[in-house]
N, C-alpha and C. Protein backbone atom coordinates (compact mmCIF):
# COMPACT_ATOMS: atom_id res chain seq x y z
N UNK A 1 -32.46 9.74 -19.47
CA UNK A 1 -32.51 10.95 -18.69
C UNK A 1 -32.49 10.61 -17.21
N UNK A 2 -32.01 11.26 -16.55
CA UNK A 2 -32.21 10.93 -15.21
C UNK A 2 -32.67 11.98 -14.25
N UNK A 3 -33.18 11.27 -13.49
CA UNK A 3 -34.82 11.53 -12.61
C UNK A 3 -34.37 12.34 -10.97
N UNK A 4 -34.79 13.17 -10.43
CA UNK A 4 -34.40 13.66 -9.81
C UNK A 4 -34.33 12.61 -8.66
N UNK A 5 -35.58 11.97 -8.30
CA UNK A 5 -35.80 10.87 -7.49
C UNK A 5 -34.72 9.92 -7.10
N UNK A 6 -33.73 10.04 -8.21
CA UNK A 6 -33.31 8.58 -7.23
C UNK A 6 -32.68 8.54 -6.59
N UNK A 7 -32.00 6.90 -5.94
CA UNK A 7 -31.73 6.53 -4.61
C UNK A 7 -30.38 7.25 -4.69
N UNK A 8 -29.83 7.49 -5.46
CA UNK A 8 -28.11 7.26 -5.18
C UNK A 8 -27.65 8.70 -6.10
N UNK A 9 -26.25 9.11 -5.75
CA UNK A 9 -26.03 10.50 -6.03
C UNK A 9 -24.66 10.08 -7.26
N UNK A 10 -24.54 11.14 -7.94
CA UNK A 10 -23.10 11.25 -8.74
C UNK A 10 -22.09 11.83 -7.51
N UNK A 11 -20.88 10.83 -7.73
CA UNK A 11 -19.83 11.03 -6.87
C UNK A 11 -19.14 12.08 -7.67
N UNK A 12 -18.07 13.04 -6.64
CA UNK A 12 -17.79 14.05 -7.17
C UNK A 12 -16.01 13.70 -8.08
N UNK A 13 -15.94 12.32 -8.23
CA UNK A 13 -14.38 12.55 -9.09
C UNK A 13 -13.52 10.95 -8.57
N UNK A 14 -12.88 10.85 -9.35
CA UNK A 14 -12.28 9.83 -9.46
C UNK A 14 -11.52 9.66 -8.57
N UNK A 15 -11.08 10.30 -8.02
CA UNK A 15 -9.72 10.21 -6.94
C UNK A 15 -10.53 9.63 -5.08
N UNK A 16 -12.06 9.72 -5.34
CA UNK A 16 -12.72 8.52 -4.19
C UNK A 16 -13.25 7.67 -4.30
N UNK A 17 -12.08 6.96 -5.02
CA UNK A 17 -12.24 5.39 -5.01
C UNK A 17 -12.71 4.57 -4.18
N UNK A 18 -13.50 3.69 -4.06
CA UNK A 18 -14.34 3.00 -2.95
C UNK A 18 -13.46 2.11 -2.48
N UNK A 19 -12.87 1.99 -1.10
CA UNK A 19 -12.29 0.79 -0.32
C UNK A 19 -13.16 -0.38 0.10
N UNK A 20 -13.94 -0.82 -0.38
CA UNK A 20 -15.07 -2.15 -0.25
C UNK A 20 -14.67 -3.19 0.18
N UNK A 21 -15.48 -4.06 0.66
CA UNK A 21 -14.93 -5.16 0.25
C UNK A 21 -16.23 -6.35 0.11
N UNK A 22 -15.93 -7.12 -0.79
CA UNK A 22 -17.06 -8.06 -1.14
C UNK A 22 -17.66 -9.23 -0.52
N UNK A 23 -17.21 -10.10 -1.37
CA UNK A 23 -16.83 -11.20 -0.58
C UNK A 23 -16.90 -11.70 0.64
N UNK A 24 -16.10 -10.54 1.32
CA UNK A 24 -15.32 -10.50 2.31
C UNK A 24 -16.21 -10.10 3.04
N UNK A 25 -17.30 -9.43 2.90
CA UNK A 25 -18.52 -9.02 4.06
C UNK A 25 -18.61 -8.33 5.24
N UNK A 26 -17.29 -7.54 4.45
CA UNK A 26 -17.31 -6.17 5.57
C UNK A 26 -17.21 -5.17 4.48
N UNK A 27 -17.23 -3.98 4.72
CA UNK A 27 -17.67 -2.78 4.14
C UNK A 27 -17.28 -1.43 4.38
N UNK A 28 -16.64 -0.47 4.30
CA UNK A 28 -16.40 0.82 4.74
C UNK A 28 -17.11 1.82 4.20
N UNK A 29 -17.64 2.99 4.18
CA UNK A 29 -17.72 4.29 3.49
C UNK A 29 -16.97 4.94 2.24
N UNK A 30 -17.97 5.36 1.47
CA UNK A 30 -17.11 6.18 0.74
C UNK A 30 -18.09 6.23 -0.32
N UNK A 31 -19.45 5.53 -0.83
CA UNK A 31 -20.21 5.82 -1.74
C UNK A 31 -21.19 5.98 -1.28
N UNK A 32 -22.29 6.02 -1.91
CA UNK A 32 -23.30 6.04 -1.56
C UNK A 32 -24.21 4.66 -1.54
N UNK A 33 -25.25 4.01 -0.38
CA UNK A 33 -25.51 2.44 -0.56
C UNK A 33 -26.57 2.43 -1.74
N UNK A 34 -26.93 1.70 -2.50
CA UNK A 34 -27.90 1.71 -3.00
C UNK A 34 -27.92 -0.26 -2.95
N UNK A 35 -29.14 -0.56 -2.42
CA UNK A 35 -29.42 -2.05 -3.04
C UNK A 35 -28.49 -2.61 -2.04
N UNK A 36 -27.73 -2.27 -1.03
CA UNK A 36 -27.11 -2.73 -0.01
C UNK A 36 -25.79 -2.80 -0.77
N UNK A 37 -25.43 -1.99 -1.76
CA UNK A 37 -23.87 -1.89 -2.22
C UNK A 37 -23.41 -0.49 -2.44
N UNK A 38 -22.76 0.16 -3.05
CA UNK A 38 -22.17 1.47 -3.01
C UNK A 38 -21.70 1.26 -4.72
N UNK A 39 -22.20 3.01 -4.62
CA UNK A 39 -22.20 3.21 -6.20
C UNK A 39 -21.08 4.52 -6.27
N UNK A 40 -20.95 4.81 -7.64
CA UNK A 40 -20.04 5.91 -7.54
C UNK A 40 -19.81 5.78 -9.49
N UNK A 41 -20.22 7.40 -9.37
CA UNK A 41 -20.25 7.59 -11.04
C UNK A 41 -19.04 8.56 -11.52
N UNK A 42 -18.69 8.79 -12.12
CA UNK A 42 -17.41 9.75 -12.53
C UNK A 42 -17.65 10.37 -13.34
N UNK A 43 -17.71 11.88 -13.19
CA UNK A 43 -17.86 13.11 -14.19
C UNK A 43 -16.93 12.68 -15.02
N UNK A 44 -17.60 13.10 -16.22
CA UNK A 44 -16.75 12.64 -17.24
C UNK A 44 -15.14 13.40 -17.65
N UNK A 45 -15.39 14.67 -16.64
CA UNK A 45 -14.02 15.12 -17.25
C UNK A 45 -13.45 14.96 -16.07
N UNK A 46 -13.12 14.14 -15.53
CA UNK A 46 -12.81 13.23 -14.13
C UNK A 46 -12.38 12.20 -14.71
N UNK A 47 -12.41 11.34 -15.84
CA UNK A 47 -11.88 9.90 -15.77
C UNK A 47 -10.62 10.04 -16.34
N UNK A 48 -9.81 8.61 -16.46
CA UNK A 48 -8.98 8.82 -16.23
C UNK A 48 -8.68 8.04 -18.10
N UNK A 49 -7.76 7.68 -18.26
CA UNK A 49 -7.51 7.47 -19.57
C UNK A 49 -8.02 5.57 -19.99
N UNK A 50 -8.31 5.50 -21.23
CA UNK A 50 -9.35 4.17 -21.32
C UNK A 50 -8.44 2.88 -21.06
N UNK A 51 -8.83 2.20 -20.55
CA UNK A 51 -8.49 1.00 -20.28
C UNK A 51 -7.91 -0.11 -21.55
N UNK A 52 -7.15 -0.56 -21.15
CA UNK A 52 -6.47 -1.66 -21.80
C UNK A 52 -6.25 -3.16 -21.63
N UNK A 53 -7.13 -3.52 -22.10
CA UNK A 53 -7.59 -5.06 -21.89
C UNK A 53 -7.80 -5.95 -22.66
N UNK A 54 -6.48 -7.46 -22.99
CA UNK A 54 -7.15 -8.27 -23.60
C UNK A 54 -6.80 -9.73 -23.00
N UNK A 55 -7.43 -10.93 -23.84
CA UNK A 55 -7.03 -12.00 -23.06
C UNK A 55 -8.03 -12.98 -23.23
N UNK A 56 -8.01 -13.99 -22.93
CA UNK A 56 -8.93 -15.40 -23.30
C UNK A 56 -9.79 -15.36 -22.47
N UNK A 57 -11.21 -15.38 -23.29
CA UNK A 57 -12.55 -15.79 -22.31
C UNK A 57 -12.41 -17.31 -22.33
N UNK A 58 -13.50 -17.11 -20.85
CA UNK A 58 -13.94 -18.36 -20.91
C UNK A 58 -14.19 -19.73 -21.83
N UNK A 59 -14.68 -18.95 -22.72
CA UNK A 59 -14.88 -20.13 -23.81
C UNK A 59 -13.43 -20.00 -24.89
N UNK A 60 -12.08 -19.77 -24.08
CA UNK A 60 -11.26 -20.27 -25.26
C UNK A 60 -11.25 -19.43 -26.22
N UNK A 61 -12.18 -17.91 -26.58
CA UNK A 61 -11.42 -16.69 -27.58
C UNK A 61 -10.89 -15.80 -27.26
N UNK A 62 -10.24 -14.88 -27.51
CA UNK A 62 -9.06 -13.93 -27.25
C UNK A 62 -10.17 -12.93 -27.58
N UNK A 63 -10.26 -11.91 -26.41
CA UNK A 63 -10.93 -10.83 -26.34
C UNK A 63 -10.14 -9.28 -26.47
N UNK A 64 -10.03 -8.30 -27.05
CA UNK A 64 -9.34 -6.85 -27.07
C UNK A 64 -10.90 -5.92 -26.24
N UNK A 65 -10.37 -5.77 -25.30
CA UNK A 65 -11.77 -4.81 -25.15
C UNK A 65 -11.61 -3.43 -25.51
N UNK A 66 -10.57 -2.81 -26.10
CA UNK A 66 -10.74 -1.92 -27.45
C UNK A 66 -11.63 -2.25 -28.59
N UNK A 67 -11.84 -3.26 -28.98
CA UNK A 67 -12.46 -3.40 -29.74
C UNK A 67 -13.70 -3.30 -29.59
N UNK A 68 -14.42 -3.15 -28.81
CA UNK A 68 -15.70 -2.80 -28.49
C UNK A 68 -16.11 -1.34 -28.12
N UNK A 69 -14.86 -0.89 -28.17
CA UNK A 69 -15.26 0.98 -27.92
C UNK A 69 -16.28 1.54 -28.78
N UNK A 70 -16.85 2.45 -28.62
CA UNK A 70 -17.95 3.35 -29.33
C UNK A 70 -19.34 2.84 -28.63
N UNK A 71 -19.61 2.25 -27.30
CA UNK A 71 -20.72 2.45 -26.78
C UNK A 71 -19.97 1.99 -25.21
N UNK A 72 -20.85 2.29 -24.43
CA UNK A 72 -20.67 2.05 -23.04
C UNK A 72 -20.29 0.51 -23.09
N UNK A 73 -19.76 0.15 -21.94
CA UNK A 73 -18.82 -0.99 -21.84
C UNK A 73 -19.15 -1.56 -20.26
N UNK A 74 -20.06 -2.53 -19.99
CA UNK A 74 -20.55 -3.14 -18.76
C UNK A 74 -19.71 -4.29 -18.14
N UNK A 75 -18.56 -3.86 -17.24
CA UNK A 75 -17.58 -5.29 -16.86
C UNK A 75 -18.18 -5.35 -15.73
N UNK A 76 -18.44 -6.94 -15.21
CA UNK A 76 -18.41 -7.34 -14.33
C UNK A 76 -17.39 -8.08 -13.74
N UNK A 77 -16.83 -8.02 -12.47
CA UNK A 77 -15.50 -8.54 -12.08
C UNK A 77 -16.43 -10.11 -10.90
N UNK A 78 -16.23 -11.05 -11.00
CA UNK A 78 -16.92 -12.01 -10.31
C UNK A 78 -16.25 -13.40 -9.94
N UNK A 79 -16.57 -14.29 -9.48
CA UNK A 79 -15.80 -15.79 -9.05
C UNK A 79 -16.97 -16.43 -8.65
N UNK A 80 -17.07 -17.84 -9.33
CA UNK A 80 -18.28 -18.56 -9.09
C UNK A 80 -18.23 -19.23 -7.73
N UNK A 81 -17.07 -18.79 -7.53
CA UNK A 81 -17.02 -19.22 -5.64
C UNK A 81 -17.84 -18.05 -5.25
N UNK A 82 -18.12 -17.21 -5.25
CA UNK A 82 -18.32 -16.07 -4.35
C UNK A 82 -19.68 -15.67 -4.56
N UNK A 83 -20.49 -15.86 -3.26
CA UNK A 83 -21.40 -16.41 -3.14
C UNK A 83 -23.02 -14.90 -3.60
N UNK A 84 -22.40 -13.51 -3.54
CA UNK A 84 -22.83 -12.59 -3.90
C UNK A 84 -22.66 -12.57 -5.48
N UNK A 85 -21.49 -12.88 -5.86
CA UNK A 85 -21.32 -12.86 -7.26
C UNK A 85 -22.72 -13.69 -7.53
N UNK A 86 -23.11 -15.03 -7.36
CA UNK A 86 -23.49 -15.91 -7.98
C UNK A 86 -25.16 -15.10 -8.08
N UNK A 87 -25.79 -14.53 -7.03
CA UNK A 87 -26.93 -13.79 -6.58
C UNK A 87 -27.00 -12.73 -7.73
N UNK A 88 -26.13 -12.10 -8.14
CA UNK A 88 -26.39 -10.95 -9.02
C UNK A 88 -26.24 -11.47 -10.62
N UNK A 89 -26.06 -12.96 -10.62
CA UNK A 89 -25.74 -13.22 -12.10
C UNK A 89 -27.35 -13.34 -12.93
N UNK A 90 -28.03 -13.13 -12.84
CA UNK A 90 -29.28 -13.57 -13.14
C UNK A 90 -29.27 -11.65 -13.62
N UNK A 91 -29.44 -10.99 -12.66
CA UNK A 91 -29.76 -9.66 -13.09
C UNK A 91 -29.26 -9.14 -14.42
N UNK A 92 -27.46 -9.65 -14.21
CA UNK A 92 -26.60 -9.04 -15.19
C UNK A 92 -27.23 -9.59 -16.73
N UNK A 93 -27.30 -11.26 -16.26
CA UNK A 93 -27.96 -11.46 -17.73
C UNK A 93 -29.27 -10.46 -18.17
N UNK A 94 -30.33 -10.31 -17.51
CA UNK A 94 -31.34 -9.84 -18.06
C UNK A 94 -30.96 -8.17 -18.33
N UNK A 95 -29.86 -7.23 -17.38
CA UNK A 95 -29.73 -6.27 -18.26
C UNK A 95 -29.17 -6.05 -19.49
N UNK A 96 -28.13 -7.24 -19.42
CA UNK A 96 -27.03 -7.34 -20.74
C UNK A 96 -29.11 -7.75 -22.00
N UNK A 97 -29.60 -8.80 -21.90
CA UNK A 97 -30.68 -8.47 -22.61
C UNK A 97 -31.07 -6.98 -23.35
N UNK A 98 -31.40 -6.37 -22.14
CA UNK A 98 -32.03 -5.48 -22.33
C UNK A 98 -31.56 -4.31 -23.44
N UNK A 99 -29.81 -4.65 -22.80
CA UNK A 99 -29.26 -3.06 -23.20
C UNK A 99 -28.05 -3.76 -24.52
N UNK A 100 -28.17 -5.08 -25.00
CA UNK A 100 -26.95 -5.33 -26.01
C UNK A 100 -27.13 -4.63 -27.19
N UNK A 101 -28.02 -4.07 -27.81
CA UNK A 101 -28.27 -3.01 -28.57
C UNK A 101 -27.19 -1.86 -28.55
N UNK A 102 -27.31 -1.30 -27.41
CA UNK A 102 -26.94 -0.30 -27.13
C UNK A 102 -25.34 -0.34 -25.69
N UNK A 103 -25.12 -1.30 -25.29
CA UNK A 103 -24.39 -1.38 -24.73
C UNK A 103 -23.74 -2.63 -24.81
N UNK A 104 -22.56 -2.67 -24.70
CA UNK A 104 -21.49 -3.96 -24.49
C UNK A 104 -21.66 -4.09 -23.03
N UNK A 105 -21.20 -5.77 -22.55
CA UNK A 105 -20.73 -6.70 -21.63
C UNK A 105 -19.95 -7.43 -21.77
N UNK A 106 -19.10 -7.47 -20.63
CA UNK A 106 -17.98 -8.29 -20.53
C UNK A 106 -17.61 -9.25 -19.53
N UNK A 107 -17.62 -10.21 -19.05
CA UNK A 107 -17.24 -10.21 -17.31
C UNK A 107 -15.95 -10.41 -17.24
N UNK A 108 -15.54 -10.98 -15.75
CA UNK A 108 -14.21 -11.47 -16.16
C UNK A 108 -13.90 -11.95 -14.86
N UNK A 109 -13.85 -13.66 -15.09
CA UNK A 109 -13.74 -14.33 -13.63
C UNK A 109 -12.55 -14.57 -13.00
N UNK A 110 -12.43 -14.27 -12.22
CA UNK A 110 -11.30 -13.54 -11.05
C UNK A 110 -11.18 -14.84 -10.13
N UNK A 111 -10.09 -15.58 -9.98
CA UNK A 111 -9.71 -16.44 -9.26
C UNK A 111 -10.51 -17.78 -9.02
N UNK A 112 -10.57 -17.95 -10.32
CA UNK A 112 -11.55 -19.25 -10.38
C UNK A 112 -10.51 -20.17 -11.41
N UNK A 113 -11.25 -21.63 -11.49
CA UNK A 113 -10.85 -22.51 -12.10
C UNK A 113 -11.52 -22.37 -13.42
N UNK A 114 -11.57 -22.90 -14.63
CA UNK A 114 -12.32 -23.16 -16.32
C UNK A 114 -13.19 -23.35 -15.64
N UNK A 115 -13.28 -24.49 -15.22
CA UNK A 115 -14.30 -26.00 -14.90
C UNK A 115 -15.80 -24.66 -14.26
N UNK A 116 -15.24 -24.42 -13.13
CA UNK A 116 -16.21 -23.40 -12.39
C UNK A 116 -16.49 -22.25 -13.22
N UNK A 117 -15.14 -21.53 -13.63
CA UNK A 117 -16.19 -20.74 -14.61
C UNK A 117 -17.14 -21.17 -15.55
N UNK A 118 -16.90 -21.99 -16.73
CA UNK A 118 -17.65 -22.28 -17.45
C UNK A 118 -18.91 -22.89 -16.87
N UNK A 119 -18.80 -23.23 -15.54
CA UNK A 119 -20.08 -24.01 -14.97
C UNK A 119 -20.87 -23.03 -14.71
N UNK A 120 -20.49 -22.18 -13.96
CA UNK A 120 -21.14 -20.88 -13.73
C UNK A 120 -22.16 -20.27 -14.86
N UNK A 121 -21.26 -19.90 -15.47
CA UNK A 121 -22.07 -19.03 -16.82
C UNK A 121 -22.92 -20.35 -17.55
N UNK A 122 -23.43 -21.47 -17.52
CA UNK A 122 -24.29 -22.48 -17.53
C UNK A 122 -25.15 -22.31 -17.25
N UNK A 123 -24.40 -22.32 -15.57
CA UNK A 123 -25.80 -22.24 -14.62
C UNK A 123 -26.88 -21.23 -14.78
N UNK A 124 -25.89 -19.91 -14.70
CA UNK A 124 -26.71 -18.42 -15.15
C UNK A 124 -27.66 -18.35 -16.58
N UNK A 125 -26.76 -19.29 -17.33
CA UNK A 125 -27.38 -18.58 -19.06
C UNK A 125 -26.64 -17.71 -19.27
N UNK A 126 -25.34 -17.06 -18.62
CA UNK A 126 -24.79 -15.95 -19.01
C UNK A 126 -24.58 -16.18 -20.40
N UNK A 127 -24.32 -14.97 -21.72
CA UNK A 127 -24.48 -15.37 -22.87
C UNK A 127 -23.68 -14.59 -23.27
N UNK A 128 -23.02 -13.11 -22.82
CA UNK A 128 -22.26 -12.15 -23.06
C UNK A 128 -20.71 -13.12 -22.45
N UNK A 129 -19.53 -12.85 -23.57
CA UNK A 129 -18.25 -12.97 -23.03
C UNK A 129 -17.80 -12.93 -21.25
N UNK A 130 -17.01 -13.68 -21.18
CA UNK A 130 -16.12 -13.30 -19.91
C UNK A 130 -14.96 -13.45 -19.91
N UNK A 131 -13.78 -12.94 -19.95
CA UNK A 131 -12.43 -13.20 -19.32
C UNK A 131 -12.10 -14.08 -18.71
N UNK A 132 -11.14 -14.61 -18.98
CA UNK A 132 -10.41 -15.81 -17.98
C UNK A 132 -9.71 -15.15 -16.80
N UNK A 133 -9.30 -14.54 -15.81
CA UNK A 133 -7.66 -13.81 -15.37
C UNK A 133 -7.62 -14.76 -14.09
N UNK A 134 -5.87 -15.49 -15.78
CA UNK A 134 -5.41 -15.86 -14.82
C UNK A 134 -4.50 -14.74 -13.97
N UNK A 135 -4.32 -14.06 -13.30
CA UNK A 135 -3.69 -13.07 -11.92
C UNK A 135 -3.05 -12.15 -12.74
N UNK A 136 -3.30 -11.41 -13.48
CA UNK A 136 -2.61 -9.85 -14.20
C UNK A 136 -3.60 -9.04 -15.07
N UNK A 137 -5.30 -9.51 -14.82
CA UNK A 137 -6.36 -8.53 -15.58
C UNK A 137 -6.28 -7.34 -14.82
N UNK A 138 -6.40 -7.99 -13.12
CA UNK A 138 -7.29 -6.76 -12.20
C UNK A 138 -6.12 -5.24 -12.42
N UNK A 139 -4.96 -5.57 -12.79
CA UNK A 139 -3.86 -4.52 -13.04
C UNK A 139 -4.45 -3.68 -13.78
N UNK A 140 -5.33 -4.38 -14.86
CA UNK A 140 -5.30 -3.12 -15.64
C UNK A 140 -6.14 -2.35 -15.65
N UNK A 141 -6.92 -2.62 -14.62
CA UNK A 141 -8.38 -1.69 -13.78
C UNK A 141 -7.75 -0.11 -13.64
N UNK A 142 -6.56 -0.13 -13.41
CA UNK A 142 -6.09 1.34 -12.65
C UNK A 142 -6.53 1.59 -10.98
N UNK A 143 -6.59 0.01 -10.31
CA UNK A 143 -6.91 0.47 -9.00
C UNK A 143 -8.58 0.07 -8.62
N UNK A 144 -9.20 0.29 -9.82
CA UNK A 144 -10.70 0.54 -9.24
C UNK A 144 -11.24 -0.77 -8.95
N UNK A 145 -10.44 -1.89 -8.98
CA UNK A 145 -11.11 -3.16 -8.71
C UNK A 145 -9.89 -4.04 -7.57
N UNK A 146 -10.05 -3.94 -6.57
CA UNK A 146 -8.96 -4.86 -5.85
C UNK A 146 -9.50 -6.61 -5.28
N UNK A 147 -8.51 -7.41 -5.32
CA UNK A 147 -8.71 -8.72 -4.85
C UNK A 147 -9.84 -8.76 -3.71
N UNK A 148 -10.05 -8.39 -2.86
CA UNK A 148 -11.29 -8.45 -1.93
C UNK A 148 -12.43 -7.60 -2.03
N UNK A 149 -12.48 -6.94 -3.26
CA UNK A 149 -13.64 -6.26 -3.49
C UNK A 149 -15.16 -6.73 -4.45
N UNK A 150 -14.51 -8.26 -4.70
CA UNK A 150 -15.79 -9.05 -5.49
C UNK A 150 -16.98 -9.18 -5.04
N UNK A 151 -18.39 -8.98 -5.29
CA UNK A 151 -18.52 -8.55 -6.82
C UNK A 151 -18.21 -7.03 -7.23
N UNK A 152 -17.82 -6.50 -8.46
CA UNK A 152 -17.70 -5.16 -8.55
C UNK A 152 -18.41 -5.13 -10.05
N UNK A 153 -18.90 -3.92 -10.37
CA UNK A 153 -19.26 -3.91 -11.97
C UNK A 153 -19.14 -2.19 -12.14
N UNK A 154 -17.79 -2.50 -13.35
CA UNK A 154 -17.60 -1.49 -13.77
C UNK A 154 -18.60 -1.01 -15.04
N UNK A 155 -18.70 0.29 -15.26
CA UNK A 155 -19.15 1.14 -16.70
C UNK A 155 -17.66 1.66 -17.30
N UNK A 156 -17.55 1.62 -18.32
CA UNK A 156 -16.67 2.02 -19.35
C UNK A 156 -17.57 2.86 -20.20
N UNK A 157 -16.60 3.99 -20.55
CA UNK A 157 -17.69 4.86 -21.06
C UNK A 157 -17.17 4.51 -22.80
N UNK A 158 -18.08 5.14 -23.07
CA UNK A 158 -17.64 4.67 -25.24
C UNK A 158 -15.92 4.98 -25.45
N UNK A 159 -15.59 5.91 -24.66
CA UNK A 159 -13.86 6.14 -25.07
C UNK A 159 -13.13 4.78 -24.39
N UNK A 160 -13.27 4.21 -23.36
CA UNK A 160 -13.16 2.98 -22.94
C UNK A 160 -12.43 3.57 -21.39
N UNK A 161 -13.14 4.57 -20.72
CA UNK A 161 -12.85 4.76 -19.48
C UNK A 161 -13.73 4.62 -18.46
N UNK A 162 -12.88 4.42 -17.68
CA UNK A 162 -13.73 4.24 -15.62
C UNK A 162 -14.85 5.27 -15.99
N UNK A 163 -16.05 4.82 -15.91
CA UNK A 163 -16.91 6.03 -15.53
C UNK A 163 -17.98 5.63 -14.50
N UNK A 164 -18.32 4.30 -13.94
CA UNK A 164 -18.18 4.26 -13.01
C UNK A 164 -18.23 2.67 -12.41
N UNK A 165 -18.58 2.96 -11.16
CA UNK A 165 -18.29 0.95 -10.24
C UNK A 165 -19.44 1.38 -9.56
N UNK A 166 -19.90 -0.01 -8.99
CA UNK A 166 -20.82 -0.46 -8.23
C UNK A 166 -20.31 -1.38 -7.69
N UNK A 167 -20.08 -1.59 -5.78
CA UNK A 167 -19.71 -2.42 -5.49
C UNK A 167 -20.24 -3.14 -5.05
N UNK A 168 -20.51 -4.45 -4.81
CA UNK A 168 -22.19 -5.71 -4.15
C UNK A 168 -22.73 -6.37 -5.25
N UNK A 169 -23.73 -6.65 -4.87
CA UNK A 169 -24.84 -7.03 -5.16
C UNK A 169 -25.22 -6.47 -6.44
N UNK A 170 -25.14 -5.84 -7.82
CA UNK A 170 -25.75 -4.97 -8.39
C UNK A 170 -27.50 -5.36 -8.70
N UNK A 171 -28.54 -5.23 -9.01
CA UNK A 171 -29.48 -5.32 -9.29
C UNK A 171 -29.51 -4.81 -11.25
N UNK A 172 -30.52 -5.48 -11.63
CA UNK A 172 -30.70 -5.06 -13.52
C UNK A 172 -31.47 -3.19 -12.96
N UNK A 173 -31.98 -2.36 -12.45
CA UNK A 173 -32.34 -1.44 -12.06
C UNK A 173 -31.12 -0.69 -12.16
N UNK A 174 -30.33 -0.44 -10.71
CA UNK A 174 -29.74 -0.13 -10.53
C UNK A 174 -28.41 0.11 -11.90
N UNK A 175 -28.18 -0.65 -12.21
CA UNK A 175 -27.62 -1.00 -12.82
C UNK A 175 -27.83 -0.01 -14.56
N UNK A 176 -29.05 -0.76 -14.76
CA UNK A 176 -29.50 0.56 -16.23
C UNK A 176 -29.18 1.69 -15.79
N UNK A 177 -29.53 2.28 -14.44
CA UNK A 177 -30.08 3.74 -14.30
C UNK A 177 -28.44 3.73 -14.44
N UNK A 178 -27.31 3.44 -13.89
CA UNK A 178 -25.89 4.08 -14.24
C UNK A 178 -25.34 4.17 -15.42
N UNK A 179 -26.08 3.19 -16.55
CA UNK A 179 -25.38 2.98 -17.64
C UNK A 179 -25.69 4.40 -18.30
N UNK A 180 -27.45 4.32 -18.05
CA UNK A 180 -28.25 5.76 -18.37
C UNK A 180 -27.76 6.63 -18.15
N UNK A 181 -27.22 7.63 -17.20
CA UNK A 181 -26.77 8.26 -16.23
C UNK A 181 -25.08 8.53 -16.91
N UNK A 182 -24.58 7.61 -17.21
CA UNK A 182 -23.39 7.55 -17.78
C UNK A 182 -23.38 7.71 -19.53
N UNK A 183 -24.43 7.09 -20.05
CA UNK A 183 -24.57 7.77 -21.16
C UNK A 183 -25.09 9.08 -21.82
N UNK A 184 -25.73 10.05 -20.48
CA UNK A 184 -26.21 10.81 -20.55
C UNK A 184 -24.72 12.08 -20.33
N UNK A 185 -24.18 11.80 -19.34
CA UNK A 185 -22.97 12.49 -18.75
C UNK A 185 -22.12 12.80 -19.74
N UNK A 186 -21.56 11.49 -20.73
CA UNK A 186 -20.71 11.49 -21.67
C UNK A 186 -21.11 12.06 -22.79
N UNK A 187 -22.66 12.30 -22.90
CA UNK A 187 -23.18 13.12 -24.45
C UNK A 187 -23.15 14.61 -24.13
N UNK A 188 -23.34 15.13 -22.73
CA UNK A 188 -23.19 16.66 -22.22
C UNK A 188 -21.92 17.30 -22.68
């Protein structure tokens, strides 16, 4: 359920897509900050049609992320170069904990080498899948994830659509309350 209290608002529709940028450590307008990043949720009769995604994780298996439809869908877009990515990997693990019951994770490392990815998700304990892309995943975002916008973490809703991004830093908080928030939206 969600609480009147909190920090950050439902954005009104898909078509204000966040121009961010990560990494890159500059920033524009267009969401709302929460946690020193910008969030943005999508009414559900606002999204756009489900995503289509497959391709070799990290560890060498071939992933369909259709195949995981029928619960919310947690991607994180990241590079173990990138030095915010590396800060929020600890969180992601402990929400992916929290919520694998009830929610899927995915990541998917974005302009990195094996060697570094797989070192990465070591380092973290990450334990949920990640994507390899080599340079033709972020396409199939529909836009909502561009090359200088790392870290980003999308929600996929159970039909397997944008429902919403967080761009930064995400926190395990922050983070539940959208999945919440998004699973609540999609049962209305």
């Amino acid at each position: 359920m969600s609480s009147p209290g909190r920090r950050w608002i439902l954005a009104v529709g898909a078509t204000a897509l966040l121009a961010l940028t990560g990494c890159s450590g500059s920033s524009s307008s267009g969401g709302e900050a929460v946690d020193g990043g910008a969030v943005q949720v999508i009414p559900a009769s606002d999204r756009k049609s489900p995503i289509e995604m497959s391709g070799t994780t990290v560890d060498g298996e071939q992933l369909n992320i259709a195949t995981l439809r029928g619960k919310p869908l947690v991607m994180n877009v990241w590079g173990s170069w990138c030095g915010p990515c590396r800060t929020e990997a600890p969180a992601l693990e402990e929400a992916y904990n929290e919520l694998k019951d009830t929610t899927n994770f995915v990541g998917m490392a974005f302009r990195d080498t094996k060697t570094g990815a797989k070192n990465h998700e070591k380092e973290f304990g990450i334990t949920y899948p990640s994507l390899y892309d080599e340079g033709d995943l972020l396409l199939n975002l529909n836009g909502a994830v561009t090359s200088q916008s790392i870290p980003v973490t999308l929600i996929l809703d159970s039909q397997g659509r944008i429902a919403g991004r967080y761009v930064g830093i995400v926190t395990k908080v922050t983070l539940m309350d959208m999945v919440e928030d998004i699973e609540g939206d999609s049962a209305a």
